[in-house]
Protein backbone atom coordinates (compact mmCIF):
# COMPACT_ATOMS: atom_id res chain seq x y z
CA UNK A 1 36.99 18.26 -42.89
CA UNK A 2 34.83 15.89 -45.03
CA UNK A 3 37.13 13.80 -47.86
CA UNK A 4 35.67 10.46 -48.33
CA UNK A 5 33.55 8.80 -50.74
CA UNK A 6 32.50 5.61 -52.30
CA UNK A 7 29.63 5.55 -55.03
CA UNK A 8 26.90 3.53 -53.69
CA UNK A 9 26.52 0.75 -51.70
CA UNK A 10 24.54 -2.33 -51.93
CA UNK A 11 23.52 -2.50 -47.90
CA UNK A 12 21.76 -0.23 -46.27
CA UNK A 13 22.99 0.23 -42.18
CA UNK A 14 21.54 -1.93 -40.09
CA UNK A 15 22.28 -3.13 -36.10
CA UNK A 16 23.22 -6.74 -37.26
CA UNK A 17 23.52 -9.22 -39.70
CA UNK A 18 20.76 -11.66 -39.62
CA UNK A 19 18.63 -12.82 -42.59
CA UNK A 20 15.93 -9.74 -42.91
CA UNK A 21 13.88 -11.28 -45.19
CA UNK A 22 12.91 -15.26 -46.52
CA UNK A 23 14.78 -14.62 -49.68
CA UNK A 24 18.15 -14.16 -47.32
CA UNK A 25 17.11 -17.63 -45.76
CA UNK A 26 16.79 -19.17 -48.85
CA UNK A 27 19.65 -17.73 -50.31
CA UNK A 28 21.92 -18.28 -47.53
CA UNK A 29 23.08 -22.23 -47.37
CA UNK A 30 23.92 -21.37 -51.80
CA UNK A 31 26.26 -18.41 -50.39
CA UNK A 32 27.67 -21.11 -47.91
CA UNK A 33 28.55 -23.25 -50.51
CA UNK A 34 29.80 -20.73 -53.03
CA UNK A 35 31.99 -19.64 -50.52
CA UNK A 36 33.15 -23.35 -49.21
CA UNK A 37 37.00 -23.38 -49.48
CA UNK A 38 36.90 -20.50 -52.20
CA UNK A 39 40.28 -19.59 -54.07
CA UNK A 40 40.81 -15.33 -54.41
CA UNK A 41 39.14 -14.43 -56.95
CA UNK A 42 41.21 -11.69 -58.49
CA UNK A 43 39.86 -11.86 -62.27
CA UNK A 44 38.69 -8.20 -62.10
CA UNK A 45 40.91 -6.70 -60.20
CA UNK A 46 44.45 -8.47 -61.96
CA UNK A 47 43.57 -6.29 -64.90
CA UNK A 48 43.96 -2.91 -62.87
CA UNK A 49 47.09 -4.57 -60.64
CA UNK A 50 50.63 -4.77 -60.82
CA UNK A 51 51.01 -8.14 -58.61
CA UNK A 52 49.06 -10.40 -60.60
CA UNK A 53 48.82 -13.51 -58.26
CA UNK A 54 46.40 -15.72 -56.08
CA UNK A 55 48.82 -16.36 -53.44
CA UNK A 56 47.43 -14.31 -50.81
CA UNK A 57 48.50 -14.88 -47.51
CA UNK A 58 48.94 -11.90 -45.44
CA UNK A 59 47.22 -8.25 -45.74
CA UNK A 60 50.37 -7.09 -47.71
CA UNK A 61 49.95 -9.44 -50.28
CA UNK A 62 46.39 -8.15 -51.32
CA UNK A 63 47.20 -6.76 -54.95
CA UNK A 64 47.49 -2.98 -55.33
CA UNK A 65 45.76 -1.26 -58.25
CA UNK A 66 48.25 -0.45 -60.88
CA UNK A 67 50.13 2.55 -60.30
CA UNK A 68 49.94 2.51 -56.50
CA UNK A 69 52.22 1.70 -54.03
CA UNK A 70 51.92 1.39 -50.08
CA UNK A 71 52.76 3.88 -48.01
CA UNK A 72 56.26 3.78 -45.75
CA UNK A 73 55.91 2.19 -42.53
CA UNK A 74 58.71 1.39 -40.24
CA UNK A 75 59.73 -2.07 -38.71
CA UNK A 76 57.90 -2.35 -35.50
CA UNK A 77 54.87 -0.05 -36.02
CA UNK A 78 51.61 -0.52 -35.70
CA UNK A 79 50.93 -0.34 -39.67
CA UNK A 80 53.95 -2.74 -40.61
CA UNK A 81 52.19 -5.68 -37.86
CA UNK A 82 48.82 -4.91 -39.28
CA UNK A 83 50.30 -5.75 -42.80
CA UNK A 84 51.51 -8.78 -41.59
CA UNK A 85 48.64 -10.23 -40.25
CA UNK A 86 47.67 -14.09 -41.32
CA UNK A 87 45.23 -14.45 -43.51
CA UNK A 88 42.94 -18.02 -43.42
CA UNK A 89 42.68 -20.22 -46.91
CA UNK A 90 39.13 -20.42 -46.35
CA UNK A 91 37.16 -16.80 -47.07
CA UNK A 92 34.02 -17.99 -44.93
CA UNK A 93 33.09 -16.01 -42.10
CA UNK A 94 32.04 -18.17 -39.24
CA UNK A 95 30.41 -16.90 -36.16
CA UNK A 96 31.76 -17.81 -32.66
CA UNK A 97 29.57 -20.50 -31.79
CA UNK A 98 31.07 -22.03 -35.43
CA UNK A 99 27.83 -21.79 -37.57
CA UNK A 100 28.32 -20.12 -40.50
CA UNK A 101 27.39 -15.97 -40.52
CA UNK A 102 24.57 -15.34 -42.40
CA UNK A 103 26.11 -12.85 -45.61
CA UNK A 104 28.67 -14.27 -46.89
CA UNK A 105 29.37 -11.29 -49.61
CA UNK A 106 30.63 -8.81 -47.26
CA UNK A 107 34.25 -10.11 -47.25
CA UNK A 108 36.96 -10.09 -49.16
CA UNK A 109 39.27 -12.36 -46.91
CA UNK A 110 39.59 -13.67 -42.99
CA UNK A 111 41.95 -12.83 -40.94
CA UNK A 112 43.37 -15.34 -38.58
CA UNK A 113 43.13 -13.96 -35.16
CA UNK A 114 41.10 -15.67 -32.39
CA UNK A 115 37.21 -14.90 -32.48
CA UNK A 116 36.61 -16.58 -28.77
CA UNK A 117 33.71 -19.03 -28.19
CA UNK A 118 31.24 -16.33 -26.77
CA UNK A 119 29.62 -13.25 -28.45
CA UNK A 120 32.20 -10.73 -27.46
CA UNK A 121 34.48 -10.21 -30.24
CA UNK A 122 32.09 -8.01 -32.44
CA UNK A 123 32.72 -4.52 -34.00
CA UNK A 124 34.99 -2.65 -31.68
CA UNK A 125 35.89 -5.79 -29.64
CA UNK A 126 37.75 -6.48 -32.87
CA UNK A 127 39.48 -3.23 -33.14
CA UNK A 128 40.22 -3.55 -29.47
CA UNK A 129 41.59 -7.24 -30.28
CA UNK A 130 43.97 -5.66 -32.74
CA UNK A 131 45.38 -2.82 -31.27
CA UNK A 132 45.42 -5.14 -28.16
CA UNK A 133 47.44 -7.43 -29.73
CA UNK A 134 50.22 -5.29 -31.16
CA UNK A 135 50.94 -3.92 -28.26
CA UNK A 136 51.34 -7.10 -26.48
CA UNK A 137 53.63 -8.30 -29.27
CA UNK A 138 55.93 -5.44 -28.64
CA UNK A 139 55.58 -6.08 -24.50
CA UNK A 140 53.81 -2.74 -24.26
CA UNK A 141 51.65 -4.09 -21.61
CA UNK A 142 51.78 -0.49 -20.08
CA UNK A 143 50.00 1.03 -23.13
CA UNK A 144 47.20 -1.45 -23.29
CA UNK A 145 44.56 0.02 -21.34
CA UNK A 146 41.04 0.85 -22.97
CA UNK A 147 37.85 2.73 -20.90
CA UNK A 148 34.19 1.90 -20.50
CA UNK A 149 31.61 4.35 -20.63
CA UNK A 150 32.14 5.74 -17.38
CA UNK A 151 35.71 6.05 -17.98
CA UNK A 152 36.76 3.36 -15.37
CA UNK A 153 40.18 1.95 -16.78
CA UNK A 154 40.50 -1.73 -17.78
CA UNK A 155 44.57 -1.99 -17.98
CA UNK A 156 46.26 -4.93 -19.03
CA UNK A 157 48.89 -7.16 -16.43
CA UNK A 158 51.87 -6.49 -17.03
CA UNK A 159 53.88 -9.75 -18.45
CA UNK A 160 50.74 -11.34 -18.43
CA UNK A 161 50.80 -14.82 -20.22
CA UNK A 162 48.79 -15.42 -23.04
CA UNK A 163 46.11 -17.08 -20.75
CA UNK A 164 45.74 -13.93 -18.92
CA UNK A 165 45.50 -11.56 -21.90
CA UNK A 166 42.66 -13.69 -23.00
CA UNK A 167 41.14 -12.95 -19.53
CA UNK A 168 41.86 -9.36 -19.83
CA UNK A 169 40.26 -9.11 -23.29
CA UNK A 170 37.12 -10.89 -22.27
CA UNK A 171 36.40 -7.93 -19.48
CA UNK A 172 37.43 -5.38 -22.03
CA UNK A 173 34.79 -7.18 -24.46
CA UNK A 174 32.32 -7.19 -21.68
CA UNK A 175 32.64 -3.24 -20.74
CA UNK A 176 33.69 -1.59 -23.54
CA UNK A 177 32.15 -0.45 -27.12
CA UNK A 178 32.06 1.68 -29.75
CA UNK A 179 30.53 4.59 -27.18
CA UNK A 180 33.44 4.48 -24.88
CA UNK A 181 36.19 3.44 -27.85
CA UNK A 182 35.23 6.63 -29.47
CA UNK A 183 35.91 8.36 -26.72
CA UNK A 184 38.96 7.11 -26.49
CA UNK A 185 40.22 7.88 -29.93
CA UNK A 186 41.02 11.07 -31.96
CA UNK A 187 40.06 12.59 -34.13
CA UNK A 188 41.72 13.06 -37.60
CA UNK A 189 41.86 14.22 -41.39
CA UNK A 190 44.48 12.03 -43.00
CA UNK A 191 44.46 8.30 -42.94
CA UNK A 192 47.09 5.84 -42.01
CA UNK A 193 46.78 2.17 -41.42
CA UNK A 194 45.64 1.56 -37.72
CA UNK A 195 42.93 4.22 -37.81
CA UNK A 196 39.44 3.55 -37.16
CA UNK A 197 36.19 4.54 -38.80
CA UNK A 198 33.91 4.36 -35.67
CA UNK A 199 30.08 5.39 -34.60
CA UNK A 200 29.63 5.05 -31.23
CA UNK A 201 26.36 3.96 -29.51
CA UNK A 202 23.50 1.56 -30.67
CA UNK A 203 23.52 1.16 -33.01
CA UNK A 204 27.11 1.70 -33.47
CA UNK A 205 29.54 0.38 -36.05
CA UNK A 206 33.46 0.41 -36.45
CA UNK A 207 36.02 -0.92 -38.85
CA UNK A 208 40.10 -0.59 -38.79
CA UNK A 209 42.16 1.02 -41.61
CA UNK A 210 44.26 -2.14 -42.33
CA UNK A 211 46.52 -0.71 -45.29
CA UNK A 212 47.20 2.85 -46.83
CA UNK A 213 48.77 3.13 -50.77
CA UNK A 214 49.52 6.00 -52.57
CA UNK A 215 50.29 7.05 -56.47
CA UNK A 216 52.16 9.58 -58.21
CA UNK A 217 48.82 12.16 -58.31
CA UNK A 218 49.00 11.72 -54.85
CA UNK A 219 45.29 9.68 -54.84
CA UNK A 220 45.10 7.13 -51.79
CA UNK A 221 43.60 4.30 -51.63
CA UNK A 222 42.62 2.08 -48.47
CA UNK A 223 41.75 -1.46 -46.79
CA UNK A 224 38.92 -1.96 -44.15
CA UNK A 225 38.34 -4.82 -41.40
CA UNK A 226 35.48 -5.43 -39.26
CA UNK A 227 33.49 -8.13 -37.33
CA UNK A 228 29.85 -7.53 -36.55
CA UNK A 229 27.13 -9.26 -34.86
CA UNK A 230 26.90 -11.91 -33.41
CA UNK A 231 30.90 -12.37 -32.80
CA UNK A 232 32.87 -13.76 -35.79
CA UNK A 233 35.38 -13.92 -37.86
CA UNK A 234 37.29 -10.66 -38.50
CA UNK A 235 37.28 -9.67 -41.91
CA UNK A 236 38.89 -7.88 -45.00
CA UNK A 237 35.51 -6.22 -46.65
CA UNK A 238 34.62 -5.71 -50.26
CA UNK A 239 34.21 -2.80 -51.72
CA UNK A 240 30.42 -2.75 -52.66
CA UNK A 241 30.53 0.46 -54.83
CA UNK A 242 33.76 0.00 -57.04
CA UNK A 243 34.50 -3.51 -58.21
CA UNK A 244 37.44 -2.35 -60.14
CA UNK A 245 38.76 -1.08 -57.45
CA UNK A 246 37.75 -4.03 -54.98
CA UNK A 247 38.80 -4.50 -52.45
CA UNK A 248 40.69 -1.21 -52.03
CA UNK A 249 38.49 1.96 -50.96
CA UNK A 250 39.54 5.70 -52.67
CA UNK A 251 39.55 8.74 -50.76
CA UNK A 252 37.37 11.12 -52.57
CA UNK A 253 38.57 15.38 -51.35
CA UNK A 254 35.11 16.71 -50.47
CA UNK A 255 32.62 13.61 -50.12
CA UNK A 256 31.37 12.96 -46.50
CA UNK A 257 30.49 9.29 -46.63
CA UNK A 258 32.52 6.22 -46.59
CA UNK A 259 30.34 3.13 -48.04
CA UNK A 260 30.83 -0.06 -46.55
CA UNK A 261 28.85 -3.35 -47.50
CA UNK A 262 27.16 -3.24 -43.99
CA UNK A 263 27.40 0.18 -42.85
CA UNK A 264 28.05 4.09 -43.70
CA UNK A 265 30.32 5.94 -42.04
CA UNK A 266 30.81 9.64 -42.44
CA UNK A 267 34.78 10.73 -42.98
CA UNK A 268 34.15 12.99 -39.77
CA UNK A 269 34.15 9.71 -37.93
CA UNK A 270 37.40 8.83 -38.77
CA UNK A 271 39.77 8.38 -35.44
CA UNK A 272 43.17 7.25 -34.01
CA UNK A 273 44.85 6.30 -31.17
């Protein structure tokens, strides 16, 4: 069942994000700067919002559109962590080897969560990272266990340190994708916070459902979070094809595509654990 929609978007889909053309060079080291220790900027969106503040810190303090509020989620779930993630001062993306990633208008804000010093932690990696990571902070070592495209079993130590989850994530990185992660996951209709937007292969592309919110007509609205490639920073995205709405994305009954600024998905690829 198709539901998703956003207008248009300014990228087309592509395998990564390097500079396709001299105009991105040139443009690049003004984004950089632009970007260099940027404030939110809220000024369209505090007219349509009910929080009006710059104080962003976490995922649940990203304003809400006026007239929505998030959905429930219990202390100790998977949605309620994802809320709470850290979120970094600086909005820059930076690669893993610490240069600066090419498009800088893709994001919306940077989580702070570990990106590694090798190119491992891209699209799924990042998903993996996160899922990864709950689980660990609830001791579920049991339950974190993810499958390469053969469907060997990488399964985490149980009461590893945190020097051997790093280990453990680095193999996942090295073995698993988007292929074998959508194998993994299922498929659904609905969305809830956790769930994962996901084309598997290569190209292949995936972003996590960080946030759900709801109003009275019963109209949700939705966060995204990718990395890409090369490795970098994961990231809250814009929303390319709604400004007012940025950087929340609407679930449209009856569209089939879901408009990010450096990929389409279609709603049928929506998944969950």
């Amino acid at each position: 069942m198709e539901y998703l929609s956003l207008e248009i978007s300014w990228f087309s889909p592509k395998n990564n994000d390097m500079p396709r053309n001299l105009f991105m060079i040139i443009l690049t080291p003004f984004l950089a700067c632009a970007q260099a220790e940027k404030p939110y900027n809220l000024t369209s969106m505090a007219r349509n919002t009910v929080q009006e503040t710059v104080h962003i810190s976490k995922i649940d303090d990203i304003p809400l559109p006026r007239g929505y509020i998030r959905t429930k989620a219990a202390a100790g779930s998977f949605a309620h962590w994802l809320r709470q993630r850290p979120l970094k001062k600086d909005t820059r993306v930076f690669l893993y080897n610490g240069t600066l990633k090419a498009n800088q208008t893709a994001q919306f804000a940077v989580l702070d969560i570990p990106v590694g010093t090798k190119d491992l932690q891209q699209c799924a990696d990042a998903v993996m990272r996160l899922r990864a990571e709950y689980l660990y902070s609830q001791k579920q070592f049991a339950a974190i266990s993810f499958a390469d495209n053969n469907c060997k079993k990488y399964n985490c130590p149980p009461n590893t340190d945190r020097a051997g989850f790093e280990r453990y994530l680095e193999k996942v990185f090295s073995y698993c994708g988007t292929l074998s992660l959508e194998k993994q996951l299922k498929p659904v209709i609905d969305i809830q916070p956790g769930d994962v937007f996901i084309k598997g292969g290569s190209p292949g592309h995936a972003v996590m459902v960080m946030d759900v919110a709801v109003n009275s007509e019963g109209q949700t609205i939705y966060l995204l979070a990718q990395s890409y490639m090369p490795a970098q920073d994961i990231h809250v995205l814009r929303n390319p094809g709604n400004e007012s709405l940025n950087p929340w994305y609407a679930v449209i009954p009856g569209a089939g595509e879901v408009h990010t600024p450096e990929w389409t998905f279609k709603t049928s690829q929506l998944r969950r654990w």
